[in-house]
PDB file of N, CA and C in Angstrom:
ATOM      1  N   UNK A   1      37.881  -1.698   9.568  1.00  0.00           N
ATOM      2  CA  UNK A   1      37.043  -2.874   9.598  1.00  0.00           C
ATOM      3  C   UNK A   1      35.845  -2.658  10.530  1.00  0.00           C
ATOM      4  N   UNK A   2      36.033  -1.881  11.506  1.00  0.00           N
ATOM      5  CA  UNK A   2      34.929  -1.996  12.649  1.00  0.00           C
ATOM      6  C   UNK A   2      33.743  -0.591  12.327  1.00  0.00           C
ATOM      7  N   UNK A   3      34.398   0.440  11.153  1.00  0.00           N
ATOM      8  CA  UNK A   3      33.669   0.981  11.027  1.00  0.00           C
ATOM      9  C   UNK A   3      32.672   0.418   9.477  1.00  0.00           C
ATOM     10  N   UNK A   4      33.488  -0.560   8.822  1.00  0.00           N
ATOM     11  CA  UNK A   4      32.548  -1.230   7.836  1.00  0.00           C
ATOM     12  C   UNK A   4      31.093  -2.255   8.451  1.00  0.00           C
ATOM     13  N   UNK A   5      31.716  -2.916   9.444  1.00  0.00           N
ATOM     14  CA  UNK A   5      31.167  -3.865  10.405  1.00  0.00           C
ATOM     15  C   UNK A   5      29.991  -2.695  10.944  1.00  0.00           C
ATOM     16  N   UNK A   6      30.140  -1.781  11.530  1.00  0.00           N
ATOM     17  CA  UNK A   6      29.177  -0.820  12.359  1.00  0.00           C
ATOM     18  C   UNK A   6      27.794  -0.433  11.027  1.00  0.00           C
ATOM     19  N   UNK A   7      28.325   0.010   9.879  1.00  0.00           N
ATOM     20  CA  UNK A   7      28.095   0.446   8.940  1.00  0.00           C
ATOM     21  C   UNK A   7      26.847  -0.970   8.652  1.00  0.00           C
ATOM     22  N   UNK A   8      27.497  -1.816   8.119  1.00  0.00           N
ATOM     23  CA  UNK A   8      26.403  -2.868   8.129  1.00  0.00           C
ATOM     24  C   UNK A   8      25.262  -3.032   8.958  1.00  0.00           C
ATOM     25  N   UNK A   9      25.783  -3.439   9.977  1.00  0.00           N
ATOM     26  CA  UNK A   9      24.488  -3.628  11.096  1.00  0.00           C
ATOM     27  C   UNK A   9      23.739  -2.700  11.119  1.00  0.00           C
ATOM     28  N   UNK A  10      23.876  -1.266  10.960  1.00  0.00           N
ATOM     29  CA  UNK A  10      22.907  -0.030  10.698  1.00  0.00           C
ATOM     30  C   UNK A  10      22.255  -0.494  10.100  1.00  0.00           C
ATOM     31  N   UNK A  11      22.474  -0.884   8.856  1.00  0.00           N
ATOM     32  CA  UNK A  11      22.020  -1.217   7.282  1.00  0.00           C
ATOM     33  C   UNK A  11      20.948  -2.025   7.444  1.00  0.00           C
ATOM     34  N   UNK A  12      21.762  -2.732   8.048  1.00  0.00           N
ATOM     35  CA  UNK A  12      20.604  -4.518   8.276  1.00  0.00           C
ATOM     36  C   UNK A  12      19.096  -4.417   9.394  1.00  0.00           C
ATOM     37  N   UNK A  13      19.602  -2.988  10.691  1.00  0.00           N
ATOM     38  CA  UNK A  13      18.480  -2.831  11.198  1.00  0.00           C
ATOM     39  C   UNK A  13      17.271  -1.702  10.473  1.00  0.00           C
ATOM     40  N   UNK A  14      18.103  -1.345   9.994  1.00  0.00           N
ATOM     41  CA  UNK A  14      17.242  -0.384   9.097  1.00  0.00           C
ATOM     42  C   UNK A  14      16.122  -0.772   7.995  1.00  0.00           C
ATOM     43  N   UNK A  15      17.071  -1.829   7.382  1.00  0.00           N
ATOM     44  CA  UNK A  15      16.336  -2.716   6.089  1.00  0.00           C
ATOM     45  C   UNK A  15      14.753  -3.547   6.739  1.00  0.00           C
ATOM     46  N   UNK A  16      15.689  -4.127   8.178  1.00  0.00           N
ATOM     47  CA  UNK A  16      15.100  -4.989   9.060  1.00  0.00           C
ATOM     48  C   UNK A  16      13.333  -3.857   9.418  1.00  0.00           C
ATOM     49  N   UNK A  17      13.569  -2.797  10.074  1.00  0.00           N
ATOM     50  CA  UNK A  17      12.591  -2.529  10.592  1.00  0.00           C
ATOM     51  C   UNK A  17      11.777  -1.900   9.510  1.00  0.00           C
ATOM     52  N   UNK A  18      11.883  -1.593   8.361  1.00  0.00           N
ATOM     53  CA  UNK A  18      11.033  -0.913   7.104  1.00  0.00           C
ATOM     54  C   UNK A  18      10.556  -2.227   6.761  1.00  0.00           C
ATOM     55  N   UNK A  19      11.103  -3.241   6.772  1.00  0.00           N
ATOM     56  CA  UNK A  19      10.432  -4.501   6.680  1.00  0.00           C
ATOM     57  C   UNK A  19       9.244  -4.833   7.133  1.00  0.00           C
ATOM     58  N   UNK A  20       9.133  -4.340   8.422  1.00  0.00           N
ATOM     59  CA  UNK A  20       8.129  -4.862   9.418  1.00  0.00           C
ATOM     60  C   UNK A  20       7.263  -3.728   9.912  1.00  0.00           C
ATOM     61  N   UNK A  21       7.489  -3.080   9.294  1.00  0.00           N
ATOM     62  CA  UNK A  21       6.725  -1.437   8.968  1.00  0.00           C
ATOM     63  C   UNK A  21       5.787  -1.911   8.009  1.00  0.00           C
ATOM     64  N   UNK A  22       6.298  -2.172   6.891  1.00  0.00           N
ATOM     65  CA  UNK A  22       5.882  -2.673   5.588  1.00  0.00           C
ATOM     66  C   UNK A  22       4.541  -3.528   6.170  1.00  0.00           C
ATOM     67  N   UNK A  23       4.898  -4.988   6.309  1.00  0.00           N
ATOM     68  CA  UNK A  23       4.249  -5.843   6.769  1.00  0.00           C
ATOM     69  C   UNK A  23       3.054  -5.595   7.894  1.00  0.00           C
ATOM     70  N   UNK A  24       3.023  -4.675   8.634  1.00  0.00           N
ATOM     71  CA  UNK A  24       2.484  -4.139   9.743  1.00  0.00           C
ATOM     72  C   UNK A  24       1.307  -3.339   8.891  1.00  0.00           C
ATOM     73  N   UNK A  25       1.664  -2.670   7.780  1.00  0.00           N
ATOM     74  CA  UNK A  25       0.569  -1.746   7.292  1.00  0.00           C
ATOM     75  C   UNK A  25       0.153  -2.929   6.280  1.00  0.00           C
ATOM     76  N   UNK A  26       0.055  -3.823   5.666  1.00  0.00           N
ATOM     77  CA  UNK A  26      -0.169  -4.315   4.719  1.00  0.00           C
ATOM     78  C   UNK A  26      -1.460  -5.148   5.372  1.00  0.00           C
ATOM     79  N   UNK A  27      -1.041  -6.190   6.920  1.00  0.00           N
ATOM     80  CA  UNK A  27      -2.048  -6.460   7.717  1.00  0.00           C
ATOM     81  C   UNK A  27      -3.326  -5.624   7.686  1.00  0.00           C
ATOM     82  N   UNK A  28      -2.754  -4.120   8.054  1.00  0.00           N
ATOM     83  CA  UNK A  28      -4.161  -3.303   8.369  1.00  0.00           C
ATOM     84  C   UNK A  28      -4.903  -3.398   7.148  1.00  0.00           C
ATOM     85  N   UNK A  29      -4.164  -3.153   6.106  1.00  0.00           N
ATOM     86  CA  UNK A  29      -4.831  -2.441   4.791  1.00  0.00           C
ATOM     87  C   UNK A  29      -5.369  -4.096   4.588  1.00  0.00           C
ATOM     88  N   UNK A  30      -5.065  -5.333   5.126  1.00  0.00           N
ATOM     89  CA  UNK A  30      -5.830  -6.261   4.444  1.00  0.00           C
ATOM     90  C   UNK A  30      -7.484  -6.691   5.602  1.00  0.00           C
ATOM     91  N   UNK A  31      -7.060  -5.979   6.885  1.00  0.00           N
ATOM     92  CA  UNK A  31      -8.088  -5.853   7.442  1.00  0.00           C
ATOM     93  C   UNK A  31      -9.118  -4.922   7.280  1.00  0.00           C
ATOM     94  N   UNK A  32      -8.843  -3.781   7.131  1.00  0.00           N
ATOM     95  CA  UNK A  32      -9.643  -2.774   6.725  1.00  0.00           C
ATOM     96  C   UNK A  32     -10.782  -3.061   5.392  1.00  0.00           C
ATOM     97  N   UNK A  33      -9.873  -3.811   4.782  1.00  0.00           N
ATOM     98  CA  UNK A  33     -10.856  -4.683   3.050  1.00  0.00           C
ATOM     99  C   UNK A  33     -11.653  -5.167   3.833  1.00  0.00           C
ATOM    100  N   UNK A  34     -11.541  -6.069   4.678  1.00  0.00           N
ATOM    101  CA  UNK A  34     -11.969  -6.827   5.045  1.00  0.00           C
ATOM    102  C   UNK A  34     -13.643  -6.298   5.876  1.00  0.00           C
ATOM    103  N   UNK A  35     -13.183  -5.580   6.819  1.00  0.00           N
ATOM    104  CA  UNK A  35     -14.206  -4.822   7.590  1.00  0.00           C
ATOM    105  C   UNK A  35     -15.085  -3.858   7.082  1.00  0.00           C
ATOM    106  N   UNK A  36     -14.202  -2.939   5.791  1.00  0.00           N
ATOM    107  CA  UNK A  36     -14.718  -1.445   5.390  1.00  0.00           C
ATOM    108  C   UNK A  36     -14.449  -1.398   3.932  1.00  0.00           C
ATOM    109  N   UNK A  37     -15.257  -2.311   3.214  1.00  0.00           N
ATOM    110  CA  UNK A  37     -14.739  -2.393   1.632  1.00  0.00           C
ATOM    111  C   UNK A  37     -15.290  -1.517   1.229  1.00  0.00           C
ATOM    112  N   UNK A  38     -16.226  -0.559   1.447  1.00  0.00           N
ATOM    113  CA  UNK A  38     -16.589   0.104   0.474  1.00  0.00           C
ATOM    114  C   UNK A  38     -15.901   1.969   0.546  1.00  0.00           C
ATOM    115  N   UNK A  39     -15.505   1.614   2.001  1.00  0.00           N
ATOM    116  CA  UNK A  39     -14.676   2.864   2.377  1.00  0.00           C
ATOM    117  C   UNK A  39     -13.719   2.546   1.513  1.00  0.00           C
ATOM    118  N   UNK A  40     -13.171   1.531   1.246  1.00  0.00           N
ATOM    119  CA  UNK A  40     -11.549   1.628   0.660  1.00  0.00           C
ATOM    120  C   UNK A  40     -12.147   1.305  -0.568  1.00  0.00           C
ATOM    121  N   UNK A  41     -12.861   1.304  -1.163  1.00  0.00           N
ATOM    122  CA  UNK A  41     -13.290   1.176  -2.291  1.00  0.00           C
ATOM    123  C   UNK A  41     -13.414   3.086  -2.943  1.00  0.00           C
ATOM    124  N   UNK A  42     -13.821   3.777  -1.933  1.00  0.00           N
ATOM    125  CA  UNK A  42     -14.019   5.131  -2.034  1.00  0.00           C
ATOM    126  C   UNK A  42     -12.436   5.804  -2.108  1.00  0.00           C
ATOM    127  N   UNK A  43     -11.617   5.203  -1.546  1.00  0.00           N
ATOM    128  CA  UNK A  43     -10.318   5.823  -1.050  1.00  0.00           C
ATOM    129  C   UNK A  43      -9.318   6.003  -2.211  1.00  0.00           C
ATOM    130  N   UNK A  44     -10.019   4.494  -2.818  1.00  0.00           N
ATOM    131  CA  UNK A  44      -9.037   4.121  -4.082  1.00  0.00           C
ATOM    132  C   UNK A  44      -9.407   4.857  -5.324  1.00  0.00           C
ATOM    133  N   UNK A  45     -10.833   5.366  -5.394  1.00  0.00           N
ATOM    134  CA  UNK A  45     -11.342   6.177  -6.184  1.00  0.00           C
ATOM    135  C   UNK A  45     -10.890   7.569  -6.528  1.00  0.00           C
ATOM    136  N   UNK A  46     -10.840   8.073  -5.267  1.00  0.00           N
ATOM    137  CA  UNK A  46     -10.115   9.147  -4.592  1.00  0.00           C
ATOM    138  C   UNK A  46      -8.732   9.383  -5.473  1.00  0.00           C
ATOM    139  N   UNK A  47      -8.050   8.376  -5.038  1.00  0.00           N
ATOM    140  CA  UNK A  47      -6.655   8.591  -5.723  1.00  0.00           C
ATOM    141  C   UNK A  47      -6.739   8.553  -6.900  1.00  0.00           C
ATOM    142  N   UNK A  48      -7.190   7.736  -7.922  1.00  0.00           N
ATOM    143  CA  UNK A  48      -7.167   7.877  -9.221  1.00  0.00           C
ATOM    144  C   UNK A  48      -7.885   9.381  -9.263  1.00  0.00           C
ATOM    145  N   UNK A  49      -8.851   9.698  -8.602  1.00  0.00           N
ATOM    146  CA  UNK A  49      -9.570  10.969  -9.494  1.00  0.00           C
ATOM    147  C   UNK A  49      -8.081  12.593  -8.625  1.00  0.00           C
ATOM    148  N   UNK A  50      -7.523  11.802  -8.053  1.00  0.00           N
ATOM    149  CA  UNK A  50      -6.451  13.218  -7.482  1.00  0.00           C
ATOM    150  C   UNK A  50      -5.218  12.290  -8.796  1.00  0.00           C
ATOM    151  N   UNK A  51      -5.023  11.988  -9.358  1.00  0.00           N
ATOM    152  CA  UNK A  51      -4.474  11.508 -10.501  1.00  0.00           C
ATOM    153  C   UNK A  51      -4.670  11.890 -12.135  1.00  0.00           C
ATOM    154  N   UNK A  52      -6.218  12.410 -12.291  1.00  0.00           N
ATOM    155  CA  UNK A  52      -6.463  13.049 -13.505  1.00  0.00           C
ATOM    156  C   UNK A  52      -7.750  12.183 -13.750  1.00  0.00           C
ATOM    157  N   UNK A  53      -8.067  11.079 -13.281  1.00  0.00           N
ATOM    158  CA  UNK A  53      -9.371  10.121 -14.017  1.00  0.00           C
ATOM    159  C   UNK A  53     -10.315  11.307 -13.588  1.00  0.00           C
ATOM    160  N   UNK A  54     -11.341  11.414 -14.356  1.00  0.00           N
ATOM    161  CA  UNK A  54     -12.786  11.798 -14.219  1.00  0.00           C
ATOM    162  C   UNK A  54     -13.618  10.741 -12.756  1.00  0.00           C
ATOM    163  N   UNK A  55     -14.408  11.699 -11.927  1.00  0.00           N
ATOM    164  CA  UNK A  55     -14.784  10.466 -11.017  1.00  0.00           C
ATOM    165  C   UNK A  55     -15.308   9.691 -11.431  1.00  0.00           C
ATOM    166  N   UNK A  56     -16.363   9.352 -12.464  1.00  0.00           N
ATOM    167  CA  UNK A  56     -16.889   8.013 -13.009  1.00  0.00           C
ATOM    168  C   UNK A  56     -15.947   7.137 -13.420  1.00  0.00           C
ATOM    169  N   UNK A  57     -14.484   7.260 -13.861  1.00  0.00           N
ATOM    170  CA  UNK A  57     -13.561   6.669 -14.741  1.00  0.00           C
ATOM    171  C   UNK A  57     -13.021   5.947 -13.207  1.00  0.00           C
ATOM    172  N   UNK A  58     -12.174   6.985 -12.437  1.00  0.00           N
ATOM    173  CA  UNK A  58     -12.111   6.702 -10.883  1.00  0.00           C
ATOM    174  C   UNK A  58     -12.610   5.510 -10.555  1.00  0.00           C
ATOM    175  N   UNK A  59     -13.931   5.860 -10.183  1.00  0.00           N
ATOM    176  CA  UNK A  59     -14.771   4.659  -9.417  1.00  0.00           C
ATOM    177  C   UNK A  59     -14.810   3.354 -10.361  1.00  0.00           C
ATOM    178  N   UNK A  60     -14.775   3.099 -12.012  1.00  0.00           N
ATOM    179  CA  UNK A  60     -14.678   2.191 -12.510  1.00  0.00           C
ATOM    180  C   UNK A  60     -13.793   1.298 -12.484  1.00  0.00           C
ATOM    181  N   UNK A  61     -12.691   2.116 -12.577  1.00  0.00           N
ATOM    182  CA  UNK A  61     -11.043   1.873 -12.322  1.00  0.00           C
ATOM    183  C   UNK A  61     -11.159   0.528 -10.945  1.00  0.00           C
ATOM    184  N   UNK A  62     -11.268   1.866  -9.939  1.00  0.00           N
ATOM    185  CA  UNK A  62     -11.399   1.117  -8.547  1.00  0.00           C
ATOM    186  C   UNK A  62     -12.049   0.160  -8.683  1.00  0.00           C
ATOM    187  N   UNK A  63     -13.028   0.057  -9.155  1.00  0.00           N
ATOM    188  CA  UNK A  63     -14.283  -1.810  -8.599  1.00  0.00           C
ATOM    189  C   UNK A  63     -13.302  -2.466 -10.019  1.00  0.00           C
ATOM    190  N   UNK A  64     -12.690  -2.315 -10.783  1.00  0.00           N
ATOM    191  CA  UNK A  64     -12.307  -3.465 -11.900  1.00  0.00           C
ATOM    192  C   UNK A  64     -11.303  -4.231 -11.154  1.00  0.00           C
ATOM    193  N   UNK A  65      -9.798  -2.928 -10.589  1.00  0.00           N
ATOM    194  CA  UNK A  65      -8.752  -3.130  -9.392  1.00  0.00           C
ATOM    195  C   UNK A  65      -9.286  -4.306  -8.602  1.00  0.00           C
ATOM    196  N   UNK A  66     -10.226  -3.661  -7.777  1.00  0.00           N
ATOM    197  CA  UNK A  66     -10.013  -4.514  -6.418  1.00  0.00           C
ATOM    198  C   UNK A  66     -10.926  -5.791  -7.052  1.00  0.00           C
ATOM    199  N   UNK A  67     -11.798  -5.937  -7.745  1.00  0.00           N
ATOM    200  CA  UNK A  67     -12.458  -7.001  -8.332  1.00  0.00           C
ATOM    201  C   UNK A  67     -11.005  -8.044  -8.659  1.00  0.00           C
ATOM    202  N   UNK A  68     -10.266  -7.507  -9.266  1.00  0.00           N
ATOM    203  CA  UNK A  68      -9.084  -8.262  -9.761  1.00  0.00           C
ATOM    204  C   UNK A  68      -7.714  -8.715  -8.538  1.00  0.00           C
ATOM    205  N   UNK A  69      -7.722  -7.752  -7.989  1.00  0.00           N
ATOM    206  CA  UNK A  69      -6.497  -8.104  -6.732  1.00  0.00           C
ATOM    207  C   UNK A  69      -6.692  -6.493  -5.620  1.00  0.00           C
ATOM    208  N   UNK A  70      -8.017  -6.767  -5.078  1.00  0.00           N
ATOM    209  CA  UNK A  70      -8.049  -5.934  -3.839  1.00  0.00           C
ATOM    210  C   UNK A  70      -6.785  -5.628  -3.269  1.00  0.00           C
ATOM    211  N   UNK A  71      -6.426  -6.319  -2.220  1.00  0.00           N
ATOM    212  CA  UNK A  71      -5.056  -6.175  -1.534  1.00  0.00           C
ATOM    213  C   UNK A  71      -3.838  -5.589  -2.046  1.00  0.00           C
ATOM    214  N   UNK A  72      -3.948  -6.183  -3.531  1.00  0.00           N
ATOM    215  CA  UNK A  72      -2.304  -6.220  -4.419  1.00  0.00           C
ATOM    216  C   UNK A  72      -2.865  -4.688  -4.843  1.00  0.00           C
ATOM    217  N   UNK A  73      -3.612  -3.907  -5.076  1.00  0.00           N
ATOM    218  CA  UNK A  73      -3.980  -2.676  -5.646  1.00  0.00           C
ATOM    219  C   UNK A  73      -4.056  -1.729  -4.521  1.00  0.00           C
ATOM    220  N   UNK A  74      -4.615  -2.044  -3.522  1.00  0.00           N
ATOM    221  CA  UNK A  74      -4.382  -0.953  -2.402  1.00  0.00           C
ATOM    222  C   UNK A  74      -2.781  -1.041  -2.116  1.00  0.00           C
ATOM    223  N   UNK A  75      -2.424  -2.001  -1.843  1.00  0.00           N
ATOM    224  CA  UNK A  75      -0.640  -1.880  -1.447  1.00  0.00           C
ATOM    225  C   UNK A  75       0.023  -0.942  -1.800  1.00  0.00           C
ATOM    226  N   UNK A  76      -0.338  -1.300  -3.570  1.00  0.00           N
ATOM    227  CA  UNK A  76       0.844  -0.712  -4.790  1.00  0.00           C
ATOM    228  C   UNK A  76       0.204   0.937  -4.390  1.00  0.00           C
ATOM    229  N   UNK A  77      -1.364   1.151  -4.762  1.00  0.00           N
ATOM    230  CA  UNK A  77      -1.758   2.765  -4.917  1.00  0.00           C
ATOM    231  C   UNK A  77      -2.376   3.523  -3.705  1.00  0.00           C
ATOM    232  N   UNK A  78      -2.497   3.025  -2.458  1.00  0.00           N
ATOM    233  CA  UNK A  78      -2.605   3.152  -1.475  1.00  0.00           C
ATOM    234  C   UNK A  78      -1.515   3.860  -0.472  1.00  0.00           C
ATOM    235  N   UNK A  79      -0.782   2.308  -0.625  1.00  0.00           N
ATOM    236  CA  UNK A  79       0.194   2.539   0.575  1.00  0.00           C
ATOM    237  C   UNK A  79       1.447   2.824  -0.167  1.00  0.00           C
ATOM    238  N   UNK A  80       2.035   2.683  -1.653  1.00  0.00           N
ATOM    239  CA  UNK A  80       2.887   3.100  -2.079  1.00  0.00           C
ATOM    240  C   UNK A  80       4.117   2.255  -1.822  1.00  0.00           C
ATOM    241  N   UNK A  81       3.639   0.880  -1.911  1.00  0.00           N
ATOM    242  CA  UNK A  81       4.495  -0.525  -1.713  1.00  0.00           C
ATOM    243  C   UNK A  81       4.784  -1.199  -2.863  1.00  0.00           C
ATOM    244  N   UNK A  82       5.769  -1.549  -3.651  1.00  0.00           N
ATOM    245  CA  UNK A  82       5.809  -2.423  -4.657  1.00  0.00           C
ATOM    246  C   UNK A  82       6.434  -3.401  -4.719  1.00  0.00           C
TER     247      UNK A  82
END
């Protein structure tokens, strides 16, 4: 019992602090929009064109994305949050 009990609480601080890991980068990445849009506008480009897009396709991609849900698009292809 006390090693199921031990077992949990690992679990729960573990879950607990990727949580707030999570949340901690999501702040930045919504400050950074905020301050440096066109850097992260470049960043996001970036990844699609290390993905296979052509850079014009890239950069289109990117301004349609963040035109549509900035934040929710860096999260997911950025930071690798879903």
């Amino acid at each position: 019992m006390a090693g199921a009990v031990a077992m949990s609480a690992g679990e729960y601080v573990s879950v607990s602090s990727q949580t707030d890991i999570e949340k901690s980068d999501i702040e930045r990445e919504a400050q950074e929009l905020k301050e440096m849009p066109e850097v992260e506008l470049q960043i996001l480009a970036q990844i699609y064109e290390r993905r296979g897009l052509k850079k014009e396709t890239a950069i289109q991609v990117a301004k349609e994305l963040t035109a549509f849900d900035a934040l929710g698009t860096h999260i997911r292809d950025e930071l690798g949050i879903t």
